[in-house]
Protein backbone atom coordinates (compact mmCIF):
# COMPACT_ATOMS: atom_id res chain seq x y z
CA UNK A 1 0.00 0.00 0.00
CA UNK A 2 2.76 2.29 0.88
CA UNK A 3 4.33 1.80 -2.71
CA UNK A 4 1.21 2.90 -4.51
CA UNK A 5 0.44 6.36 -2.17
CA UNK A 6 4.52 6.76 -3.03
CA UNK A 7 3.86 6.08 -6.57
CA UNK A 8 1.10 8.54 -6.69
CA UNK A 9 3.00 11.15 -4.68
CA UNK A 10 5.87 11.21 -7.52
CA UNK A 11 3.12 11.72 -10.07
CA UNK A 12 1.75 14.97 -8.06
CA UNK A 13 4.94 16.38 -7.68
CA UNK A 14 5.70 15.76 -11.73
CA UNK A 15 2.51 17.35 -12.61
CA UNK A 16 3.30 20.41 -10.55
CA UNK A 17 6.51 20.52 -12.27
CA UNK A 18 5.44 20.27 -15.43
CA UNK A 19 2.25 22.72 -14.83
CA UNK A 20 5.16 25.14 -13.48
CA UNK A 21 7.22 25.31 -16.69
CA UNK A 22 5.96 27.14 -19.12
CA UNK A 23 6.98 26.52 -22.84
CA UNK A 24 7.49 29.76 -24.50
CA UNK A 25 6.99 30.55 -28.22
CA UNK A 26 8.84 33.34 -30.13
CA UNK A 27 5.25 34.50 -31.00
CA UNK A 28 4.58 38.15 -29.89
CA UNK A 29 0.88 37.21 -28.82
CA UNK A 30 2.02 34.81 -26.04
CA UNK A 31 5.15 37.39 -24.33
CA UNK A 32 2.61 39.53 -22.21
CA UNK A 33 0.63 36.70 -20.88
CA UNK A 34 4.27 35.04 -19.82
CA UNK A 35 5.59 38.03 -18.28
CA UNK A 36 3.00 38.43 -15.61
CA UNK A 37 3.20 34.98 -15.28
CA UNK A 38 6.91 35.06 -14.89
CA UNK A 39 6.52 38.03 -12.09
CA UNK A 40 4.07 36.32 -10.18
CA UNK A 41 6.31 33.15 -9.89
CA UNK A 42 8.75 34.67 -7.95
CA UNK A 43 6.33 34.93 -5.07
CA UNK A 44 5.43 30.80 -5.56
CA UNK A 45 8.15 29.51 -3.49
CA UNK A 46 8.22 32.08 -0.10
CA UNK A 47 5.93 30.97 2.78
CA UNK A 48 2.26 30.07 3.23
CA UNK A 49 2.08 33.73 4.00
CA UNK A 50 3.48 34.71 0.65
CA UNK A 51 1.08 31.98 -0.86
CA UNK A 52 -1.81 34.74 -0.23
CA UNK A 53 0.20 36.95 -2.44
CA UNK A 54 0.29 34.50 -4.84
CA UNK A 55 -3.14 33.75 -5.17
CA UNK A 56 -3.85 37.55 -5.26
CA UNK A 57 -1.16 37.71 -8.33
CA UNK A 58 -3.29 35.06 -9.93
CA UNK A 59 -6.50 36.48 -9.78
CA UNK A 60 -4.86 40.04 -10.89
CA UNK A 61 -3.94 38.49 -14.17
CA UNK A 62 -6.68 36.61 -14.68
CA UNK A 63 -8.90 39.87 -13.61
CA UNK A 64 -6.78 42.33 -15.78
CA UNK A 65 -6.50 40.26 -18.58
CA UNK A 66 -9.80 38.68 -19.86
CA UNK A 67 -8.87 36.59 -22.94
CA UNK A 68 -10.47 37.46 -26.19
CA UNK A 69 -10.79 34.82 -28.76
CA UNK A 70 -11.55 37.14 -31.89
CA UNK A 71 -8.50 39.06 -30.95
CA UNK A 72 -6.10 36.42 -30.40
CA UNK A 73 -7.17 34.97 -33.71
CA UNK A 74 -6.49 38.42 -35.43
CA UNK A 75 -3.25 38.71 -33.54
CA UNK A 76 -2.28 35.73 -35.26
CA UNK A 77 -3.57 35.96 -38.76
CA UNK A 78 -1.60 39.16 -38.37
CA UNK A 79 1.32 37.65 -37.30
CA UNK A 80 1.02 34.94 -39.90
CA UNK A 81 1.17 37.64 -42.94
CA UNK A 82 4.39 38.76 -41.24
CA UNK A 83 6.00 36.17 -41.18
CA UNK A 84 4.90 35.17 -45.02
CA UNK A 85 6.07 39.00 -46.22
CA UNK A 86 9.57 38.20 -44.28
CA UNK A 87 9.63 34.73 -46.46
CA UNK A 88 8.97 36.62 -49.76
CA UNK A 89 11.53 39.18 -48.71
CA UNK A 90 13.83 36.74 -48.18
CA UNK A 91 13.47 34.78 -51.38
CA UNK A 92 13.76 37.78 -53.14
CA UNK A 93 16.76 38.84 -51.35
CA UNK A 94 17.98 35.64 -51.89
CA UNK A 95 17.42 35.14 -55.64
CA UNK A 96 19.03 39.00 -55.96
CA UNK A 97 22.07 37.45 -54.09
CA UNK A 98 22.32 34.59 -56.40
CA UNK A 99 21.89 36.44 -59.89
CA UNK A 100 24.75 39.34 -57.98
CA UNK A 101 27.08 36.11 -57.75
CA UNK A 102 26.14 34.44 -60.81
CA UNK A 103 26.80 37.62 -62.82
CA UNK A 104 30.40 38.20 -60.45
CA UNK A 105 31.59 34.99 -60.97
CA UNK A 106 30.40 35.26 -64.93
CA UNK A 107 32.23 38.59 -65.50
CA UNK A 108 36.26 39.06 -65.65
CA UNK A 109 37.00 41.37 -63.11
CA UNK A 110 39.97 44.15 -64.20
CA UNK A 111 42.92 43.77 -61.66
CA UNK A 112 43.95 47.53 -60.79
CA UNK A 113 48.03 46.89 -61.33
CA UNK A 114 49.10 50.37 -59.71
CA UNK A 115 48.31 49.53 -56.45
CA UNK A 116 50.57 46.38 -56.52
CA UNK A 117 54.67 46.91 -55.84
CA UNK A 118 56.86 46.46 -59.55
CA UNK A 119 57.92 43.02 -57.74
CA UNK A 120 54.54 41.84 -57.52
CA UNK A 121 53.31 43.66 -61.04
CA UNK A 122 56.05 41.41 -62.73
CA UNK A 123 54.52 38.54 -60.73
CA UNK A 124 51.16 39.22 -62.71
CA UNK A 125 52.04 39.82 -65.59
CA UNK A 126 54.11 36.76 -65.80
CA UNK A 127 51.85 34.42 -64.84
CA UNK A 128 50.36 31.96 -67.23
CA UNK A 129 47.13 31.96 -68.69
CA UNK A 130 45.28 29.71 -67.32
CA UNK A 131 42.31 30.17 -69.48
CA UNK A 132 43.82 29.65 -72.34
CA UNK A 133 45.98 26.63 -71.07
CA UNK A 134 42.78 25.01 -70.24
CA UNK A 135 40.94 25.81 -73.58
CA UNK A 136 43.91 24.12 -75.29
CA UNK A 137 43.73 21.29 -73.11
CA UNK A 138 40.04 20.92 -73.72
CA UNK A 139 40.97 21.10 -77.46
CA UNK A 140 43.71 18.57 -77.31
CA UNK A 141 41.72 16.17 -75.75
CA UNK A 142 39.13 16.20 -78.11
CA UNK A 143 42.18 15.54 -80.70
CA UNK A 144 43.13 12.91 -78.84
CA UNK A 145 40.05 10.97 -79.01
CA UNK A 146 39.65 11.40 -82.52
CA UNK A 147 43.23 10.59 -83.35
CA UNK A 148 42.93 7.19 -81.74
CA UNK A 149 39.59 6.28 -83.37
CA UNK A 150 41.31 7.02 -86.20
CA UNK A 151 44.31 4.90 -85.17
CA UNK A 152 41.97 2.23 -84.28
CA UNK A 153 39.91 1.86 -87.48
CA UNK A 154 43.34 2.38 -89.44
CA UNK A 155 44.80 -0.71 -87.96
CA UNK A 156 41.49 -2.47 -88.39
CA UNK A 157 41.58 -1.53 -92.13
CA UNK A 158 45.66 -2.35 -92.77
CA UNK A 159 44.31 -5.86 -90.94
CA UNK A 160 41.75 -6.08 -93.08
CA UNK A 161 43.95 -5.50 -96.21
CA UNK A 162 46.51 -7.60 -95.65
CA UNK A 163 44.63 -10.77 -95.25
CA UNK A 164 42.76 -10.15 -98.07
CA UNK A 165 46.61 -9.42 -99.86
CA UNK A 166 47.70 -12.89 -98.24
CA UNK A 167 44.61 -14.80 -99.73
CA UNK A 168 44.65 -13.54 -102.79
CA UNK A 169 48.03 -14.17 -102.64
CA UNK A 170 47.02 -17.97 -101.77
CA UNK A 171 44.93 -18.07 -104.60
CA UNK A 172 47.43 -16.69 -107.11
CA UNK A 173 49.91 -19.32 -106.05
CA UNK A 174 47.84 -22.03 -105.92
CA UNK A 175 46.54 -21.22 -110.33
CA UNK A 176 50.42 -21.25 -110.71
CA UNK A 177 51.26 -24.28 -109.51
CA UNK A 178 48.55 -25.81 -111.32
CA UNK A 179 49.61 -24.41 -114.14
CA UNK A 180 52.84 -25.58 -113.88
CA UNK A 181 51.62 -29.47 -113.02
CA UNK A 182 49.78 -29.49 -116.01
């Protein structure tokens, strides 16, 4: 029996718990309601003398602060259109950001050489061209491919042609020894 009124007594004091914390949203419509809530908790854990206070806190809210349904539902569909006008903004912002980068990374930007020491000008100007190394790669690889398809149907042509050349060769020899023998 004792286990059970124990077992119960852990719920109680869970429930309490949990009915104490309060899980707050980022919405605007819930921070007023928390606040007061949030000052009269303070006054929760003092004395059973204090608990008078608290129970005068409580009905202060809940006598200053009547909820309204139509209101809070306003509040909300308000609050909701925000938050949708902040999402548009954002894409927008976002696709402006993309086509700014897009259009950066698509353009040659001029380097401004004066600023740069004559060590480091040389430097520059002395450095390879990587674009046009890489278009000539891109073009000698293509070559490259086509030369050994080439190669490859060459060599299967020259195959080709010499066995033909060795049986015709066959042939020929074989009329002239029967010409001979007869």
């Amino acid at each position: 029996m004792d286990n059970i009124y124990s077992l119960d007594a852990s719920h109680v004091e869970k429930d309490l718990e949990y009915k104490k914390s309060i899980h707050k949203r980022r919405s605007s419509v819930f921070q007023s309601r928390q606040i007061i809530f949030d000052e009269c908790e303070g006054t929760e854990d003092k004395e059973t003398v204090e608990n008078r206070e608290v129970i005068k806190c409580t009905s202060n809210t809940t006598q200053e602060k009547v909820f309204n349904l139509e209101e809070y539902i306003i509040n909300l569909r308000n609050e909701r259109k925000e938050w949708i006008e902040t999402l548009k903004q954002r894409k927008t912002q976002r696709k402006n950001l993309t086509k700014q980068k897009l259009c950066l990374e698509n353009q040659e930007q001029l380097l401004d050489l004066n600023v740069l020491s004559e060590y480091e000008k040389t430097f520059v100007t002395a450095r390879p061209s990587y674009q046009h190394i890489c278009k000539n790669y891109e073009k000698l690889s293509d070559m490259l491919v086509k030369l050994s398809v080439l190669h490859n149907l060459t060599y299967k042509l020259n195959q080709r042609f010499i066995s033909q050349m060795e049986r015709r060769l066959c042939k020929i020899i074989d009329k002239i020894i029967k010409i001979s023998e007869s």
